[in-house]
C-alpha atoms as a PDB file:
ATOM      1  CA  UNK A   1       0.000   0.000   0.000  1.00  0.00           C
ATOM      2  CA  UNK A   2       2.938   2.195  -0.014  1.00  0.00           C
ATOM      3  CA  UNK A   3       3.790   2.523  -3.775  1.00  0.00           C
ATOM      4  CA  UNK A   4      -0.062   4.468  -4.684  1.00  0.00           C
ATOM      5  CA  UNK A   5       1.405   7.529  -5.614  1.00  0.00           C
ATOM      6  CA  UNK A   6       3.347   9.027  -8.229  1.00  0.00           C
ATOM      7  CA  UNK A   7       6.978  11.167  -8.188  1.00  0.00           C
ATOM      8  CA  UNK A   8       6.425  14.726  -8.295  1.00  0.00           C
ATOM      9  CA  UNK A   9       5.720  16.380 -11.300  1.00  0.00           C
ATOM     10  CA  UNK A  10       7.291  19.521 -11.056  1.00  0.00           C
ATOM     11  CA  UNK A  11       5.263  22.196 -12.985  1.00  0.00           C
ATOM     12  CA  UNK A  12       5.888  26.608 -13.407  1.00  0.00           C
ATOM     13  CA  UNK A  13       3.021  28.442 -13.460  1.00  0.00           C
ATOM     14  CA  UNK A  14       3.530  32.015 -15.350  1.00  0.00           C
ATOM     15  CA  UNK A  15       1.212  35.019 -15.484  1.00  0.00           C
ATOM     16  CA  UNK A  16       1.256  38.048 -17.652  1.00  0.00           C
ATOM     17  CA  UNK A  17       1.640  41.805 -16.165  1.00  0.00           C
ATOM     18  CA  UNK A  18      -0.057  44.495 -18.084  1.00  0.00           C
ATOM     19  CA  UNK A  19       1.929  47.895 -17.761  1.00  0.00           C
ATOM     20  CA  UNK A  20       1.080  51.253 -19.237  1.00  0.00           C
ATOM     21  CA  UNK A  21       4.557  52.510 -20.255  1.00  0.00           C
ATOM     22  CA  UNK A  22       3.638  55.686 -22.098  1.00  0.00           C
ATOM     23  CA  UNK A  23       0.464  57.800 -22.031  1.00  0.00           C
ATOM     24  CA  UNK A  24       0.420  61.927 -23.598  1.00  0.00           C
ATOM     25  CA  UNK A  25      -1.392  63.669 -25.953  1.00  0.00           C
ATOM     26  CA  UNK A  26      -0.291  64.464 -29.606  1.00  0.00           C
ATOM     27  CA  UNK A  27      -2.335  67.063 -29.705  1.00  0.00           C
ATOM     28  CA  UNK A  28      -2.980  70.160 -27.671  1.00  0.00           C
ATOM     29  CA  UNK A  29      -3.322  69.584 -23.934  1.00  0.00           C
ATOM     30  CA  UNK A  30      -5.333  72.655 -23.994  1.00  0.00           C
ATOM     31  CA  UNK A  31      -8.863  72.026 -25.181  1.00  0.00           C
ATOM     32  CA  UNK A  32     -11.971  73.904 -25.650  1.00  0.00           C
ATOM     33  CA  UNK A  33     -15.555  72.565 -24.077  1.00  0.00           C
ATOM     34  CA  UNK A  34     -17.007  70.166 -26.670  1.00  0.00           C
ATOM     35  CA  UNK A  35     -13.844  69.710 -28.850  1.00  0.00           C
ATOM     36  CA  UNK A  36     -11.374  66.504 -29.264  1.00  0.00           C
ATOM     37  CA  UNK A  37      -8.124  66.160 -27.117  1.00  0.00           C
ATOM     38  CA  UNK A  38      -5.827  63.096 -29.474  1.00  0.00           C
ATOM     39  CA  UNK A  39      -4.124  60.701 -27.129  1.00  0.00           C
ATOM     40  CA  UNK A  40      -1.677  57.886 -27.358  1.00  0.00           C
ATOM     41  CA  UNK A  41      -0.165  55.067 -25.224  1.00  0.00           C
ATOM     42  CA  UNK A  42       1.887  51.928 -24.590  1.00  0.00           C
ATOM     43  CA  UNK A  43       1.166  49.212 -22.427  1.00  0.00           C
ATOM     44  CA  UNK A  44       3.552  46.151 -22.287  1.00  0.00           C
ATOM     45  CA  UNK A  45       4.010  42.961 -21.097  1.00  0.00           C
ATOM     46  CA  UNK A  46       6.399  43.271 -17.889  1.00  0.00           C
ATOM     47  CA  UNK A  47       6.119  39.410 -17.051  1.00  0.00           C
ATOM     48  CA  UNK A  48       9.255  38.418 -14.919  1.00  0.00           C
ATOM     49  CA  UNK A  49       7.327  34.860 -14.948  1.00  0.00           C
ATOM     50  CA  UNK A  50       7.129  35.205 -19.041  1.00  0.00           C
ATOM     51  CA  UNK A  51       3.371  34.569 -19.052  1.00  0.00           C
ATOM     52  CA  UNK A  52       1.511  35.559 -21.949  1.00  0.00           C
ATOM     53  CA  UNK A  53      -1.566  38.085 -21.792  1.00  0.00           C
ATOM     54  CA  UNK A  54      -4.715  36.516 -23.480  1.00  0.00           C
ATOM     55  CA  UNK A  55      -7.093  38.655 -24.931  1.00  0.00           C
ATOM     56  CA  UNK A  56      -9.625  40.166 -24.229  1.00  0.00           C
ATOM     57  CA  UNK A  57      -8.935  43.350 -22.011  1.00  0.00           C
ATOM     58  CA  UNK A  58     -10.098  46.904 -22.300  1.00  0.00           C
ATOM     59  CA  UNK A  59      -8.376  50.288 -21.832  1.00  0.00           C
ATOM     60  CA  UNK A  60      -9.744  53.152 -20.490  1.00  0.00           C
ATOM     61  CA  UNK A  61      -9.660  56.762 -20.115  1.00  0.00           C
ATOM     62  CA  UNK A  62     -10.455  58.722 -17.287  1.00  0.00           C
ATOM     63  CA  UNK A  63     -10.787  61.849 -16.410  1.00  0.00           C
ATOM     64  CA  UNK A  64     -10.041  63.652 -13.035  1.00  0.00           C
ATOM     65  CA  UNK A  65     -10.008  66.964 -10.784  1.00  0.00           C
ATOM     66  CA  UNK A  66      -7.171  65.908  -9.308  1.00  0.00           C
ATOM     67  CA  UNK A  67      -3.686  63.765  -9.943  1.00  0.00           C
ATOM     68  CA  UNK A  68      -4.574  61.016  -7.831  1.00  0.00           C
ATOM     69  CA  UNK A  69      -6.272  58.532  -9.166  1.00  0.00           C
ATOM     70  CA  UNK A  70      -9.586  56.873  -8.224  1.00  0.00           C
ATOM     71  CA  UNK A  71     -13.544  58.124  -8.080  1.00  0.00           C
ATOM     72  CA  UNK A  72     -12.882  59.648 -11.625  1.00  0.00           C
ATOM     73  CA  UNK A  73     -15.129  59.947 -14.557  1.00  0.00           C
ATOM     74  CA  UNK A  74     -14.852  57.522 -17.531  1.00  0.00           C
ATOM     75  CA  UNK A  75     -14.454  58.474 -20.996  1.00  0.00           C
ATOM     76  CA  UNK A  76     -13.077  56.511 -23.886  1.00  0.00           C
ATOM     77  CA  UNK A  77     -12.613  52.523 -23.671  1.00  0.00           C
ATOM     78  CA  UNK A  78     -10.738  50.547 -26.285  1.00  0.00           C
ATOM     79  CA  UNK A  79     -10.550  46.626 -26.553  1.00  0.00           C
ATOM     80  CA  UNK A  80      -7.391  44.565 -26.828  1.00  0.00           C
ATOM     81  CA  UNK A  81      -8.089  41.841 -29.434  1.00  0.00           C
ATOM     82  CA  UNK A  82      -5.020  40.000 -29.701  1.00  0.00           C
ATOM     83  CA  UNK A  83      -2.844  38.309 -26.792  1.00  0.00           C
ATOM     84  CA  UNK A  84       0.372  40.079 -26.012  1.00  0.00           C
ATOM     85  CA  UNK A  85       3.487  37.680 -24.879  1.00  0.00           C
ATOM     86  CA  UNK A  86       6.109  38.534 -22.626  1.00  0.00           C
ATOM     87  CA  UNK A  87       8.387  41.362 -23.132  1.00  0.00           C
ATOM     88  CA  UNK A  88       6.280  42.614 -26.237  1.00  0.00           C
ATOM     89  CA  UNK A  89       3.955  45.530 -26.063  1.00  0.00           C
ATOM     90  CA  UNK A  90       1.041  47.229 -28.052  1.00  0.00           C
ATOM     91  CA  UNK A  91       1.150  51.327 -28.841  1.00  0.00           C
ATOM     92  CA  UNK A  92      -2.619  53.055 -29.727  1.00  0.00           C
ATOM     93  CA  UNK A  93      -1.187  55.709 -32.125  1.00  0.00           C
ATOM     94  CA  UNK A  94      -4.408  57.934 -32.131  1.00  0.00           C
ATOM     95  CA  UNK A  95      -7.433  58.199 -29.972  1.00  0.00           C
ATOM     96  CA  UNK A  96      -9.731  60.930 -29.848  1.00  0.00           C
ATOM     97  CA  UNK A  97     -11.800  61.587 -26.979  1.00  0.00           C
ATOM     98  CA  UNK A  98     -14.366  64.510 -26.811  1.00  0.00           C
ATOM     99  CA  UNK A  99     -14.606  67.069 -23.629  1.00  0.00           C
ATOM    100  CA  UNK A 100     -17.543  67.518 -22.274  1.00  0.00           C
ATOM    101  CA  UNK A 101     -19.404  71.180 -22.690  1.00  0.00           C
ATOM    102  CA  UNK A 102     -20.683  70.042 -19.133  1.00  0.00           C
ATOM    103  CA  UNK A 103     -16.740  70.456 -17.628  1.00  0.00           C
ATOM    104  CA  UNK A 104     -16.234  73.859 -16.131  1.00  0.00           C
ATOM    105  CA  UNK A 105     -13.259  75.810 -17.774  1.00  0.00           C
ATOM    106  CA  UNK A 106     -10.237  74.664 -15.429  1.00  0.00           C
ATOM    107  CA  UNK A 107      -7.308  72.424 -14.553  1.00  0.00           C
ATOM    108  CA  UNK A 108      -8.114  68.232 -14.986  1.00  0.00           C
ATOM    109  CA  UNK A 109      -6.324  65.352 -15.095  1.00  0.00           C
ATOM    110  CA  UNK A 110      -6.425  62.538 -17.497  1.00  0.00           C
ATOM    111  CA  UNK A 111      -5.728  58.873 -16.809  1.00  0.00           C
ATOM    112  CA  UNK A 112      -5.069  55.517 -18.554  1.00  0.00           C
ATOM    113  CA  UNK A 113      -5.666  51.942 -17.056  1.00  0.00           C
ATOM    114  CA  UNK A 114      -5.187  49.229 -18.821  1.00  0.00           C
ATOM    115  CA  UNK A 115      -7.248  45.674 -18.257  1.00  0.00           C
ATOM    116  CA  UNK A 116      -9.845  48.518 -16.572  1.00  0.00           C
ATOM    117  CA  UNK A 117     -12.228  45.231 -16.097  1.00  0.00           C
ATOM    118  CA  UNK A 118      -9.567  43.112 -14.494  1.00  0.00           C
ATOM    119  CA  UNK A 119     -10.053  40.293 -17.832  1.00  0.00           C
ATOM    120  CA  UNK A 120      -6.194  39.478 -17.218  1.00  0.00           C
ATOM    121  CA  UNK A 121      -5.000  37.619 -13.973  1.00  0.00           C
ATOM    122  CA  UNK A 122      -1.745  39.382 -13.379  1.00  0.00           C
ATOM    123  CA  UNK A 123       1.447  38.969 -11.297  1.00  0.00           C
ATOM    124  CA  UNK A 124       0.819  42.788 -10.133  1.00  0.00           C
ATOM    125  CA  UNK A 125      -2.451  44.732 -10.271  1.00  0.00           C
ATOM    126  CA  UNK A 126      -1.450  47.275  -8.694  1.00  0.00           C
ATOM    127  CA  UNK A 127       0.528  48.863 -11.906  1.00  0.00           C
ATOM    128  CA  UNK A 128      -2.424  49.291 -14.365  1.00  0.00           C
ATOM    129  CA  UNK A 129      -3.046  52.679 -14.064  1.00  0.00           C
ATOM    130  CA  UNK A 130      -0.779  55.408 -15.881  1.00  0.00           C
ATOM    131  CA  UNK A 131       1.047  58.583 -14.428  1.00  0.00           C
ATOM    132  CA  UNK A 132      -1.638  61.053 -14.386  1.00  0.00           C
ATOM    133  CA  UNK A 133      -1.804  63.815 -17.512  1.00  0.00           C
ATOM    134  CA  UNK A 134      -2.455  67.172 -16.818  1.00  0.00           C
ATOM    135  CA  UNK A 135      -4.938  68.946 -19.539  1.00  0.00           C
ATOM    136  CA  UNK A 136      -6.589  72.489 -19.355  1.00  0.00           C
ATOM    137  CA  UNK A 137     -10.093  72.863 -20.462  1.00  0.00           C
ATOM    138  CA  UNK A 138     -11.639  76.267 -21.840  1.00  0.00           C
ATOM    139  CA  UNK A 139     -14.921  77.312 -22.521  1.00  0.00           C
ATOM    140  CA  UNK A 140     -16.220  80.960 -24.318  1.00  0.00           C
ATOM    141  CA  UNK A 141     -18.226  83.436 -22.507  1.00  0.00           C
ATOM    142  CA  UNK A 142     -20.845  85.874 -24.659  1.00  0.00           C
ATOM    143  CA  UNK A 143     -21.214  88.585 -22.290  1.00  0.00           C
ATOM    144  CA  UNK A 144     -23.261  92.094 -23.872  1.00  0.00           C
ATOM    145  CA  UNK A 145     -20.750  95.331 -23.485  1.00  0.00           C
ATOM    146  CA  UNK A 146     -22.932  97.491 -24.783  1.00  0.00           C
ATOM    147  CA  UNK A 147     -26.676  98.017 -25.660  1.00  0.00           C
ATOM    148  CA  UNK A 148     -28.107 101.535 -27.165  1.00  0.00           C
ATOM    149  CA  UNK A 149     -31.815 102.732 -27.175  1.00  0.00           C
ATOM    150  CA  UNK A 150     -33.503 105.846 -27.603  1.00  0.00           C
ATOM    151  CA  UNK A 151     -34.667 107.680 -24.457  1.00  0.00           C
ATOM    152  CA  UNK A 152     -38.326 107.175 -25.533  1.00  0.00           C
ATOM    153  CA  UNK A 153     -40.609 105.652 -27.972  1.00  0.00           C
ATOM    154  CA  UNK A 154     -43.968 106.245 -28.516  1.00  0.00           C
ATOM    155  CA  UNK A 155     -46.367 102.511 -28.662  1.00  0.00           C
ATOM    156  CA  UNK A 156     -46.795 101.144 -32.611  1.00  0.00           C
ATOM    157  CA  UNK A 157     -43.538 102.735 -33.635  1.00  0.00           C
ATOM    158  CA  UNK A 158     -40.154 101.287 -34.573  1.00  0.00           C
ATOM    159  CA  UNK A 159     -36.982 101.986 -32.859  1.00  0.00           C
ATOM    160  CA  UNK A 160     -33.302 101.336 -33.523  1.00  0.00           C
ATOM    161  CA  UNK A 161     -31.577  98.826 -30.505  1.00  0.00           C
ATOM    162  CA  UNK A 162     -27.656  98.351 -31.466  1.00  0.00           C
ATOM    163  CA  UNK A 163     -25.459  96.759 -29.184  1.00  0.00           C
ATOM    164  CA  UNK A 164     -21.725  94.787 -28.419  1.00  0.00           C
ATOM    165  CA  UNK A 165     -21.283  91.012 -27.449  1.00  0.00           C
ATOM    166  CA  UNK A 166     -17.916  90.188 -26.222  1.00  0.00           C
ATOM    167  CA  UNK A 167     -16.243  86.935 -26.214  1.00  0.00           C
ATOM    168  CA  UNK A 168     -14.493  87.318 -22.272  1.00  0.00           C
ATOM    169  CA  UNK A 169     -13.652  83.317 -22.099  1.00  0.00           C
ATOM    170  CA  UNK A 170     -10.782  81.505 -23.434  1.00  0.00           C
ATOM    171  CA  UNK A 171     -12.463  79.756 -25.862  1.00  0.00           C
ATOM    172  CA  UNK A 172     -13.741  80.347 -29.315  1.00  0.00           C
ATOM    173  CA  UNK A 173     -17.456  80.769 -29.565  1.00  0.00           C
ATOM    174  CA  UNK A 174     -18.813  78.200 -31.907  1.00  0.00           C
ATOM    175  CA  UNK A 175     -21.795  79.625 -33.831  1.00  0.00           C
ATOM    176  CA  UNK A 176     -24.364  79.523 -33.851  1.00  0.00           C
ATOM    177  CA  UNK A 177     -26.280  81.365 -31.494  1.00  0.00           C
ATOM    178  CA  UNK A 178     -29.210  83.982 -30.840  1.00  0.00           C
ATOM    179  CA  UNK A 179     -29.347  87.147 -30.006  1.00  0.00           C
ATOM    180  CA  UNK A 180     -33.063  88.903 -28.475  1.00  0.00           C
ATOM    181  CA  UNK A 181     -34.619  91.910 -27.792  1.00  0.00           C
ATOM    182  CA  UNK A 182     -37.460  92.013 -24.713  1.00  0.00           C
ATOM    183  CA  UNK A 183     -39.336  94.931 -23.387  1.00  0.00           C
ATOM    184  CA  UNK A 184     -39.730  94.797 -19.853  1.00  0.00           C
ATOM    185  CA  UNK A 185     -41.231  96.812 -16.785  1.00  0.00           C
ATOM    186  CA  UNK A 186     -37.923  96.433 -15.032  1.00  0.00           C
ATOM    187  CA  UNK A 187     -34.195  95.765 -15.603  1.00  0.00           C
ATOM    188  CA  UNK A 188     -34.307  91.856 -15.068  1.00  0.00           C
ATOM    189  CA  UNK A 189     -35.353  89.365 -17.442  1.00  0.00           C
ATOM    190  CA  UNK A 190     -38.256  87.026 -17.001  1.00  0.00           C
ATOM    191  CA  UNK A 191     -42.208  87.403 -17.894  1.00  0.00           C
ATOM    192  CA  UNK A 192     -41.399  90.026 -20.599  1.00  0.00           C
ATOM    193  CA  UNK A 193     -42.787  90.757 -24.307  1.00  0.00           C
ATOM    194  CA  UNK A 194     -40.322  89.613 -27.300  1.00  0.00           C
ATOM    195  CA  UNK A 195     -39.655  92.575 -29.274  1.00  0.00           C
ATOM    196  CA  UNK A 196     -37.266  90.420 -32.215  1.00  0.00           C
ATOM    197  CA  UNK A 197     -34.101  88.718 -32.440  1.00  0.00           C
ATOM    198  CA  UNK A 198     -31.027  88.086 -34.584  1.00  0.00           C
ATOM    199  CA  UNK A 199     -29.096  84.623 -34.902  1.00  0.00           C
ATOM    200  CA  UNK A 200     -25.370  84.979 -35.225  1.00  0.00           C
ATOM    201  CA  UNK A 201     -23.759  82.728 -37.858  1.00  0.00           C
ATOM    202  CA  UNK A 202     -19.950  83.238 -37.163  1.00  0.00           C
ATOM    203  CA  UNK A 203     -17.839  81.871 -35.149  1.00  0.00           C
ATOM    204  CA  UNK A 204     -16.234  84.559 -32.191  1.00  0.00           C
ATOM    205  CA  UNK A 205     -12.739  84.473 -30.674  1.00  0.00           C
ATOM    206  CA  UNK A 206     -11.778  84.538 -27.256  1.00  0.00           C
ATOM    207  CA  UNK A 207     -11.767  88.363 -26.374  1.00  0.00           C
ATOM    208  CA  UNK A 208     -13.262  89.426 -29.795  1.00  0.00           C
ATOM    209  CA  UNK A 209     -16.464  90.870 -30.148  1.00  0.00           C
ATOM    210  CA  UNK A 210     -19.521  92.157 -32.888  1.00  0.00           C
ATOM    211  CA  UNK A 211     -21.663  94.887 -32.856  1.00  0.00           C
ATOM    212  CA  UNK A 212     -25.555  93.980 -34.124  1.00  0.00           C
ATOM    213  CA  UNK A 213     -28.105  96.000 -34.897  1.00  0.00           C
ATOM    214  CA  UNK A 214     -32.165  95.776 -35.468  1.00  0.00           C
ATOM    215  CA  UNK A 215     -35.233  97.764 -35.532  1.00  0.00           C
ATOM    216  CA  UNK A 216     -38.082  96.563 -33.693  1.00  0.00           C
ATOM    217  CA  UNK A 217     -41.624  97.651 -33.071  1.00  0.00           C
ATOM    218  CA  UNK A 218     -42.823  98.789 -29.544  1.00  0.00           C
ATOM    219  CA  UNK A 219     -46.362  97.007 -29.452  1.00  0.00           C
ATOM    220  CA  UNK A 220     -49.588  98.881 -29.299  1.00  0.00           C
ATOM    221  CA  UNK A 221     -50.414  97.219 -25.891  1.00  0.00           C
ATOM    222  CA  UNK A 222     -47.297  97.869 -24.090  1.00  0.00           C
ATOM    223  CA  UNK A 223     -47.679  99.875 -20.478  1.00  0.00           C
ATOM    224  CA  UNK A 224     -46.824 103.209 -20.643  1.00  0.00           C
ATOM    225  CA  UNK A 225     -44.022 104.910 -18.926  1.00  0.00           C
ATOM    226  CA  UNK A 226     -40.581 103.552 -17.452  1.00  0.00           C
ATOM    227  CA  UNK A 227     -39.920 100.907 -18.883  1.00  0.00           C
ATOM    228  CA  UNK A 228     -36.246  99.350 -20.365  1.00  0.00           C
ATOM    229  CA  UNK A 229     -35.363  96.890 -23.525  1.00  0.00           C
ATOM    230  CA  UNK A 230     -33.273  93.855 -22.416  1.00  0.00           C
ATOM    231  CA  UNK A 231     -30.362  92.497 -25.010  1.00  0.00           C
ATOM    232  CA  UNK A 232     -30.489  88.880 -24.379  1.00  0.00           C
ATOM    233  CA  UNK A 233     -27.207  86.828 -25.944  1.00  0.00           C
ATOM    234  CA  UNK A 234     -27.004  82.880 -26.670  1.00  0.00           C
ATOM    235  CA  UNK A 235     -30.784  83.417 -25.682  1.00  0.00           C
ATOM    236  CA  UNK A 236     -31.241  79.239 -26.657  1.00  0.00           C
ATOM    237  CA  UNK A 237     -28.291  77.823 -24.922  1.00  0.00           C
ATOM    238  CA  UNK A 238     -26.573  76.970 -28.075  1.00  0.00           C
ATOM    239  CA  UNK A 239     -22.983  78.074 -26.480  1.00  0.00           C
ATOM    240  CA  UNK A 240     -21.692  76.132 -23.237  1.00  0.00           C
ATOM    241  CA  UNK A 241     -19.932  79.034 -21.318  1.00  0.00           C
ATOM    242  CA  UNK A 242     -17.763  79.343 -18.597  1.00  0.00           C
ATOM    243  CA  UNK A 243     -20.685  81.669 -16.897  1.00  0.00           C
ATOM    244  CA  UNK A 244     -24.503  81.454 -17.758  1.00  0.00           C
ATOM    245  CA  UNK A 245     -25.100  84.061 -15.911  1.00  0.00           C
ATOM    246  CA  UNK A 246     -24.193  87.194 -17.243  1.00  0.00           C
ATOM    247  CA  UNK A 247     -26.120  86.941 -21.313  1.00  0.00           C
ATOM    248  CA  UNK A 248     -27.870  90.133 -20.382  1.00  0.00           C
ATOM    249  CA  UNK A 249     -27.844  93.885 -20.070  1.00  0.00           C
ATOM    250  CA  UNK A 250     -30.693  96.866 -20.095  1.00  0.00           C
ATOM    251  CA  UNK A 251     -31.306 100.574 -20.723  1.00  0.00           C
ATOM    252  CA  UNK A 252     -34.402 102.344 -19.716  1.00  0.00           C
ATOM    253  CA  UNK A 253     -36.674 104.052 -22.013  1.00  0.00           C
ATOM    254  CA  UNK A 254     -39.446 105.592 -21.384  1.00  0.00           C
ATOM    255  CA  UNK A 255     -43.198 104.683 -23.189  1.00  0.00           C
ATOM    256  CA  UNK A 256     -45.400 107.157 -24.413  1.00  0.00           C
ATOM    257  CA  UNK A 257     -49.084 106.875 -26.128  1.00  0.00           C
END
């Protein structure tokens, strides 16, 4: 009963480890709200055991408000189709990933981890995460300078409004985007009677600026007396901006029978 088992059968068991060895962007790291930032990386196989990486695996961007990694937003994800042996390693030569309008303008950081599902048993998972990228995002801001109006206006008759919109964020202003007119009782918008609108169809620049014009019609209902004519910018939305809150500006005018 003493000859049952077998001599030992000596066996090596490898496993892969999944590194990301280069991660930066080949294009700008400064990017406007709603526009592409290009990446690029490397991940090899570091295996000191020589174990191959079977596919599949993803990779993943994320993006962070800070350079420590974890409780980030994903972005992009890419799948690894093909196994990856020891001491060999994959490059993704162009990636595009969109920023969000949603961001605020400011300082973020972008990461890359590699097997981001955890597909790949490796020999350290501790390493799949890359040094953290540092990118600035921008965002325009349509902001009126400048709004003229005659002193008074009788009701049923047409005046001239002109006024300025400056571009005071960072970012180009992508067109396009609408520009009203409102007659109101007081100097803040909300509950007020349309009085006509243009839409601007060109792009702005970061600190330029256009002057409009238009003539509208005071209506034969409107309450007479002080009154003033609000210039509403980006009335729709169209433009995500680094402040929402400042689209609008009044002068009084006063409304005669």
């Amino acid at each position: 009963e003493s000859n049952n088992v077998s001599a030992p059968l000596q066996i090596t068991v490898r496993k892969p480890d999944l590194v990301v060895t280069a991660f930066s962007a080949t294009s700008s790291t400064t990017v406007d709200a709603g526009q592409a930032i290009t990446l690029t990386w490397t991940v090899a196989n570091q295996a000191a055991s020589l174990g191959t990486a079977y596919q599949p695996w993803h990779d993943r961007v994320w993006l962070s408000t800070d350079n420590t990694f974890g409780g980030d937003s994903p972005l992009g994800l890419l799948t690894h189709s093909t196994d990856l042996a020891a001491g060999t390693d994959y490059t993704v030569a162009s990636f595009n990933e969109t920023i969000s309008t949603a961001l605020a303008a400011g300082t973020y950081y972008l990461f890359l981890q590699t097997d981001t599902f955890s597909l790949v048993a490796e020999e350290d998972e501790s390493n799949n995460v890359s040094a953290p990228l540092q990118i600035t995002v921008r965002k325009p801001d349509l902001t009126p300078t400048a709004l003229a109006v005659p002193a008074s206006a009788a009701r049923n008759t047409q005046i001239a409004v002109s006024w300025t919109v400056t571009n005071s964020g960072d970012a180009q202003a992508l067109q396009p985007w609408t520009d009203r007119i409102w007659l109101s009782t007081d100097n803040v918008l909300g509950g007020d009677t349309l009085l006509g609108g243009v839409t601007h169809t060109s792009d702005l620049a970061a600190s330029g600026n256009y002057n409009e014009n238009s003539n509208v019609t005071i209506p034969n209902g409107a309450a007479t007396g002080a009154s003033f004519i609000i210039l509403e910018t980006d009335t729709l939305g169209n433009v995500a901006e680094s402040d929402e809150s400042n689209n609008t500006t009044a002068q009084p005018i006063t409304i005669t029978p």
